[in-house]
PDB file of N, CA and C in Angstrom:
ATOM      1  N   UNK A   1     140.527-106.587 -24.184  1.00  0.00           N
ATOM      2  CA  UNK A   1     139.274-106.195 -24.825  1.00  0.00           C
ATOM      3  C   UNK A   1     139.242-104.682 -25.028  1.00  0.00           C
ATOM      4  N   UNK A   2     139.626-103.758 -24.079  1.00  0.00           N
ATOM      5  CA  UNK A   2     139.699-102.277 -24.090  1.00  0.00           C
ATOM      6  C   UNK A   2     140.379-102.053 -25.125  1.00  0.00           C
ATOM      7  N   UNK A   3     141.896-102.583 -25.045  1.00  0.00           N
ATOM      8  CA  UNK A   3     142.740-101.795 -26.130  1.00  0.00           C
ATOM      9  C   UNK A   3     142.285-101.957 -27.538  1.00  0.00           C
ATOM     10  N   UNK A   4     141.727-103.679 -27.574  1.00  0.00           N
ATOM     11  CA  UNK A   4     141.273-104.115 -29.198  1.00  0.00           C
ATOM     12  C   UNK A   4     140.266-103.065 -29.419  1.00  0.00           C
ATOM     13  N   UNK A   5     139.001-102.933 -28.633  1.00  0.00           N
ATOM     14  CA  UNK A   5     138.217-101.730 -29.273  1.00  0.00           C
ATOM     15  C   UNK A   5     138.466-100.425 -29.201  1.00  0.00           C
ATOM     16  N   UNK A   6     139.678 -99.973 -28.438  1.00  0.00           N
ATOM     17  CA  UNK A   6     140.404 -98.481 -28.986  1.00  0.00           C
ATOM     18  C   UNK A   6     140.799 -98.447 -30.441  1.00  0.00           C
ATOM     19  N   UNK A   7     141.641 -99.597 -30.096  1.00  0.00           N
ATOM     20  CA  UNK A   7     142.081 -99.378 -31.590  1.00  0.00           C
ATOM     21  C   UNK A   7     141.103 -99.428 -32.711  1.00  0.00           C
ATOM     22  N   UNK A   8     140.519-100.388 -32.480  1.00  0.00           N
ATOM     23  CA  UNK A   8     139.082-100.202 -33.650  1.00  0.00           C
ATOM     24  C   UNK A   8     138.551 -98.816 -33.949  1.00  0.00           C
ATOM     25  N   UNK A   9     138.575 -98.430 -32.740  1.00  0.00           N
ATOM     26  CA  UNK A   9     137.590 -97.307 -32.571  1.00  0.00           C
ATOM     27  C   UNK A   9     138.216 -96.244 -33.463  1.00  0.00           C
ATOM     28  N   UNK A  10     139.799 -96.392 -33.098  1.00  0.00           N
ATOM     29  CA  UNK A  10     140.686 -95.344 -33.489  1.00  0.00           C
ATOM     30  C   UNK A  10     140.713 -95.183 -34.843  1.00  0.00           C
ATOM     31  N   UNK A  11     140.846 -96.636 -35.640  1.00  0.00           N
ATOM     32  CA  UNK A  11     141.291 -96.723 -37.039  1.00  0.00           C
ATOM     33  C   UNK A  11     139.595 -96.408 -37.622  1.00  0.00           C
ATOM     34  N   UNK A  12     138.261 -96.797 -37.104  1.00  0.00           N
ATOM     35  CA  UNK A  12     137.114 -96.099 -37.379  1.00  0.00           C
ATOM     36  C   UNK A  12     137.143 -94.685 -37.536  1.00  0.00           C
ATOM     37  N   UNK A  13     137.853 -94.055 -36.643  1.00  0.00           N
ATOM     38  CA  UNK A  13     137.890 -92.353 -36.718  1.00  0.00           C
ATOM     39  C   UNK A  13     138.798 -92.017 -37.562  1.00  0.00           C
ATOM     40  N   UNK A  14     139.751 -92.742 -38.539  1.00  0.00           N
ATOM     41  CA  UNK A  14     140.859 -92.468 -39.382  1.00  0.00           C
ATOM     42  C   UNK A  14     142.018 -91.992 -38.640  1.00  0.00           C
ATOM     43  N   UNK A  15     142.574 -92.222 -37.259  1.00  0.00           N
ATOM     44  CA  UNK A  15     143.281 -90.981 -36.747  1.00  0.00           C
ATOM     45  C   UNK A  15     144.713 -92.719 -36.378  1.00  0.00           C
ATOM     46  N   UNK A  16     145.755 -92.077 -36.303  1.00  0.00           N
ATOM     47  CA  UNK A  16     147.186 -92.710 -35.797  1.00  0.00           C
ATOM     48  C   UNK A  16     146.966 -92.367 -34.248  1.00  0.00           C
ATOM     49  N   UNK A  17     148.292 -93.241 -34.026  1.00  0.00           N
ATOM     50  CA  UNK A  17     148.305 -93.505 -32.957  1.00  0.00           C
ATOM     51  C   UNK A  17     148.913 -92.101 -32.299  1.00  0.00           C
ATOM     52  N   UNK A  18     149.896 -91.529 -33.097  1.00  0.00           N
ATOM     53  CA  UNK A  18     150.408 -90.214 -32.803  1.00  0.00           C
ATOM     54  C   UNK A  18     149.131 -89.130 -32.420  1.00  0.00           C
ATOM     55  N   UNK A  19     148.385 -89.158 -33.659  1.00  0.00           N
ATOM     56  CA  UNK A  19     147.528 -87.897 -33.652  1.00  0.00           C
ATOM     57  C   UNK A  19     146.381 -88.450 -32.459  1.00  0.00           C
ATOM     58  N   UNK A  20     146.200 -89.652 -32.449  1.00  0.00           N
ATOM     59  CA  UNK A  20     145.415 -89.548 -30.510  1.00  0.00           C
ATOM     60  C   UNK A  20     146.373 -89.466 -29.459  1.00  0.00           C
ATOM     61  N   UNK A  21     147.477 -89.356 -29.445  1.00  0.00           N
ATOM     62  CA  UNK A  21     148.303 -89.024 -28.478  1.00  0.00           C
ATOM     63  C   UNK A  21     148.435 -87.603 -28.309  1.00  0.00           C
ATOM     64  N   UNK A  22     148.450 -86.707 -29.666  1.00  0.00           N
ATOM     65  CA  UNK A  22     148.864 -85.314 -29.216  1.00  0.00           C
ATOM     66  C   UNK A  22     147.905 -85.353 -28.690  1.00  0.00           C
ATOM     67  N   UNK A  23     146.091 -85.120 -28.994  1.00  0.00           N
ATOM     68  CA  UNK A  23     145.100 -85.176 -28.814  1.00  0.00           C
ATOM     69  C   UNK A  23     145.165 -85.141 -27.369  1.00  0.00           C
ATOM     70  N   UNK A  24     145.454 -85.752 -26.780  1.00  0.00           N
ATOM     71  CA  UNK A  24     145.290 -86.637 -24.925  1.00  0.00           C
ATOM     72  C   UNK A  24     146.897 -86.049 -24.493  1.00  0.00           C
ATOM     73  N   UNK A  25     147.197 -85.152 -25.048  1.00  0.00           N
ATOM     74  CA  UNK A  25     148.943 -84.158 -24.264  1.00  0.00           C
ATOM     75  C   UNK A  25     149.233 -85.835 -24.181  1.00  0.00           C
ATOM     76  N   UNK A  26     149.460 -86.545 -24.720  1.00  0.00           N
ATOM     77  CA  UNK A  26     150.914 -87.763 -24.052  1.00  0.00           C
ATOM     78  C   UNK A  26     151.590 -87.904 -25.206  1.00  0.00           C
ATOM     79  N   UNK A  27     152.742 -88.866 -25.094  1.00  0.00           N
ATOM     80  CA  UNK A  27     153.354 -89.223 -26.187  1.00  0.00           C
ATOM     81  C   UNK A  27     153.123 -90.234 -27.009  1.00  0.00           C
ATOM     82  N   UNK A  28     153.187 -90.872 -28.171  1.00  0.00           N
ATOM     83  CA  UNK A  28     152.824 -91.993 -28.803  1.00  0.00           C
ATOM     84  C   UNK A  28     152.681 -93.169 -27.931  1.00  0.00           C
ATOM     85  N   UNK A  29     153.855 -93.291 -27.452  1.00  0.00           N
ATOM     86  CA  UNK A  29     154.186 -94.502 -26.802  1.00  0.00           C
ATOM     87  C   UNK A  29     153.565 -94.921 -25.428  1.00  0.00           C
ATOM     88  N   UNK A  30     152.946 -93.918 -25.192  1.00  0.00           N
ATOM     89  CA  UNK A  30     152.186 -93.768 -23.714  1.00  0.00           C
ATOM     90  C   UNK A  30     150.775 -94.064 -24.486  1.00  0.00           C
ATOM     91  N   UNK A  31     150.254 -93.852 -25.400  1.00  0.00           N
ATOM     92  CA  UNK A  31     149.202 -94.193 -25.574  1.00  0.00           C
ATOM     93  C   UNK A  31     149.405 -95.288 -26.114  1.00  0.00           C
ATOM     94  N   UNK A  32     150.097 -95.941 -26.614  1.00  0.00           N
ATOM     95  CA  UNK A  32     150.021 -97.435 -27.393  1.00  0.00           C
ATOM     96  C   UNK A  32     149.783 -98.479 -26.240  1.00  0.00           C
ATOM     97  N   UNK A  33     150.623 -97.909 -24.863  1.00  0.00           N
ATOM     98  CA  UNK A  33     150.360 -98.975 -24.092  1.00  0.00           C
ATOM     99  C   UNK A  33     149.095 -99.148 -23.779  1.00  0.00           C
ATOM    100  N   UNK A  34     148.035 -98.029 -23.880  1.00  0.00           N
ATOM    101  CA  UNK A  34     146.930 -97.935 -23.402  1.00  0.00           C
ATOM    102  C   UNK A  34     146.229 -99.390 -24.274  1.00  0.00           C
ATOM    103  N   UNK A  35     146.508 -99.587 -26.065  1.00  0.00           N
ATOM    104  CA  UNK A  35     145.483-100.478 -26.761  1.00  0.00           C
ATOM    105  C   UNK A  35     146.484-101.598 -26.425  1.00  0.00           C
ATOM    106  N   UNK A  36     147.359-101.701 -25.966  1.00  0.00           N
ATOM    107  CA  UNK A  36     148.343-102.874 -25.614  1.00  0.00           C
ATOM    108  C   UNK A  36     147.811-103.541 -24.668  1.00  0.00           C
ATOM    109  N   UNK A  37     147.107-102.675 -23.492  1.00  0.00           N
ATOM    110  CA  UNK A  37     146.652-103.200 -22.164  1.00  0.00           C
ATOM    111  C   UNK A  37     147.627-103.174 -20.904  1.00  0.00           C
ATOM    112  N   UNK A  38     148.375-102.429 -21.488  1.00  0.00           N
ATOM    113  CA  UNK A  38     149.826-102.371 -20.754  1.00  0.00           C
ATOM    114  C   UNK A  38     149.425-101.277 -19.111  1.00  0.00           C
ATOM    115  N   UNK A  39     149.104-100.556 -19.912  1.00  0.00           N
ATOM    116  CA  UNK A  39     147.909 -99.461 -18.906  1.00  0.00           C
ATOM    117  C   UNK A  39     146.718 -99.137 -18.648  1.00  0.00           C
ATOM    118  N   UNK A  40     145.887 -99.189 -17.897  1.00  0.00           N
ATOM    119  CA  UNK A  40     144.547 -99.143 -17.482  1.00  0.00           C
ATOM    120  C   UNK A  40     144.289 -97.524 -17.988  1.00  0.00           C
ATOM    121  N   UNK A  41     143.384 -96.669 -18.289  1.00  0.00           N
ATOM    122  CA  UNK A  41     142.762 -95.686 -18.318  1.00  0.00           C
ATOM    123  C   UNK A  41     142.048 -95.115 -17.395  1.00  0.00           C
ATOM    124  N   UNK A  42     142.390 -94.169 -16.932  1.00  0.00           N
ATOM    125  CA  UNK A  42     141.206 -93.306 -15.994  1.00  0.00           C
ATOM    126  C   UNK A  42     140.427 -92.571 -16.387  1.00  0.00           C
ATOM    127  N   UNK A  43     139.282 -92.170 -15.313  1.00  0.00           N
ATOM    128  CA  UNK A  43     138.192 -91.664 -16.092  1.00  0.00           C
ATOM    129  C   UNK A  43     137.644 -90.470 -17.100  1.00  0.00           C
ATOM    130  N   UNK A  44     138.902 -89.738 -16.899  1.00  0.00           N
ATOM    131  CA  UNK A  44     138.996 -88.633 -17.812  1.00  0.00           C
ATOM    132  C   UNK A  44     139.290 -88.738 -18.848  1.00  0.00           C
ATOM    133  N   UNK A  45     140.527 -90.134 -18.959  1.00  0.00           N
ATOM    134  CA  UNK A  45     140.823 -90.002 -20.440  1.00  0.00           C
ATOM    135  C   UNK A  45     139.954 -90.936 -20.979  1.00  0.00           C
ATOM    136  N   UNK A  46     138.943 -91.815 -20.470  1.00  0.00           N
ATOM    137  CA  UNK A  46     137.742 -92.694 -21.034  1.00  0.00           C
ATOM    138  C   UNK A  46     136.906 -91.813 -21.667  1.00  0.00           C
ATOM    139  N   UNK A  47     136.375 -90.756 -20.523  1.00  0.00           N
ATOM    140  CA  UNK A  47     135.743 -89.593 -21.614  1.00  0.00           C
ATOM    141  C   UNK A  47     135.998 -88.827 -22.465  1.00  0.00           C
ATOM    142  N   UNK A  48     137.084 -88.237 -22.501  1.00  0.00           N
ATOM    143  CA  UNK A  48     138.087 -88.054 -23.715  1.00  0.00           C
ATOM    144  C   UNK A  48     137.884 -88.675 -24.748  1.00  0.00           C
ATOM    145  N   UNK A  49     138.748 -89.850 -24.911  1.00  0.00           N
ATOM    146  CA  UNK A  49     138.606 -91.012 -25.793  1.00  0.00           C
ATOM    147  C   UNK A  49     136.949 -91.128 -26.374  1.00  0.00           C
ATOM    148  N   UNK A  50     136.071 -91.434 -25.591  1.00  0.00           N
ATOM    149  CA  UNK A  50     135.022 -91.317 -26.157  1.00  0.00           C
ATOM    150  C   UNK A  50     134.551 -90.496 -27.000  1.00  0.00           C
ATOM    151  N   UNK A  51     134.879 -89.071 -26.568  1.00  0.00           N
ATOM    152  CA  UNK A  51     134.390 -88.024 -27.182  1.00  0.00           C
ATOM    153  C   UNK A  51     134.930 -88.023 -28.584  1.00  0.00           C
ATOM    154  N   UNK A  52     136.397 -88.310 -28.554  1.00  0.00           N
ATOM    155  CA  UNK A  52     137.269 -88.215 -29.815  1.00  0.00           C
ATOM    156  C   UNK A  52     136.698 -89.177 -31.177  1.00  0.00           C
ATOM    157  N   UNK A  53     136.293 -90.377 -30.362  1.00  0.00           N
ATOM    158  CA  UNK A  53     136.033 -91.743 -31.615  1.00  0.00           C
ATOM    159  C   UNK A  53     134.811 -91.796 -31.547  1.00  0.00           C
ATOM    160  N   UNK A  54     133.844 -90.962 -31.260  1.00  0.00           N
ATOM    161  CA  UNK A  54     132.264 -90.650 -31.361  1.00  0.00           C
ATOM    162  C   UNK A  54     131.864 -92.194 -30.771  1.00  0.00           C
ATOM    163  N   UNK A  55     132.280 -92.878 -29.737  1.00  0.00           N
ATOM    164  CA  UNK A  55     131.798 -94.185 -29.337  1.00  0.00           C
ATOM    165  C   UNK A  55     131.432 -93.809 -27.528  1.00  0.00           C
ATOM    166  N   UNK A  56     130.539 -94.560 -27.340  1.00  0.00           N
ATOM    167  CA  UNK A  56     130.380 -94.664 -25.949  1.00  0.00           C
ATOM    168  C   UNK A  56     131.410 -95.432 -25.163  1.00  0.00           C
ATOM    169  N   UNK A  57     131.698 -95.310 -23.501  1.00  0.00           N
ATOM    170  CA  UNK A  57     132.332 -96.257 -22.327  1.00  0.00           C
ATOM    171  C   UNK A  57     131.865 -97.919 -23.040  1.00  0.00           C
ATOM    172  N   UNK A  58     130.707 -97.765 -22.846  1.00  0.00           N
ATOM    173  CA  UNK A  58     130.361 -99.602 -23.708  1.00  0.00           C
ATOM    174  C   UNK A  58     130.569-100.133 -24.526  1.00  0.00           C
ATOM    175  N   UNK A  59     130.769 -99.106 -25.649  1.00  0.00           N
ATOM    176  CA  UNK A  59     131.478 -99.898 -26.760  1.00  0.00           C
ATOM    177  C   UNK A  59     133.128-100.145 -26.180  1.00  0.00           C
ATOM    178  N   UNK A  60     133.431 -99.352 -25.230  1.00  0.00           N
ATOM    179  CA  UNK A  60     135.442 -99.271 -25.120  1.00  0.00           C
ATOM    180  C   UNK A  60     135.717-100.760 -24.236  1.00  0.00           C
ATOM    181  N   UNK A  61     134.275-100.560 -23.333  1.00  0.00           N
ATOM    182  CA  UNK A  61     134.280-102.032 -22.363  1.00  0.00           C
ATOM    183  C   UNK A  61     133.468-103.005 -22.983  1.00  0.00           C
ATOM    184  N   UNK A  62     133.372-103.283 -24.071  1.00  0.00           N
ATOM    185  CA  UNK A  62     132.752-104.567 -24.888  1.00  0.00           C
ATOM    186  C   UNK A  62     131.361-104.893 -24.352  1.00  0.00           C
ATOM    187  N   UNK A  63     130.441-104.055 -23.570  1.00  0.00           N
ATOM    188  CA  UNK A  63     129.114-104.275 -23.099  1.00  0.00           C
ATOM    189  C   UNK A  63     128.457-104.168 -24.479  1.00  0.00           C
TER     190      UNK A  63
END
């Protein structure tokens, strides 16, 4: 559910998967696992992320 609404979120903000990776210092592939589900997120980069795709924690956790 997290990763499906990153990615939503992401392709809402017009941005690749690259350009939210430089964004968050990681590499592409470190963030893909993130909408994969491959990796959980901590709370910094939740707020991050948020900040970036103008969405709240609730929209990222499907509340």
């Amino acid at each position: 559910m997290v990763g499906e609404n990153l990615k939503a979120a992401r392709k809402a903000a017009g941005l690749t998967q690259s350009q939210v990776a430089q964004k968050m210092l990681m590499t592409q592939q470190q963030y893909s696992r993130f909408e994969n589900g491959v990796f959980q997120l901590n709370y910094e980069q939740i707020l991050k992320l948020c900040e970036l795709f103008d969405v709240t924690p609730d929209y990222l956790f499907g509340y």
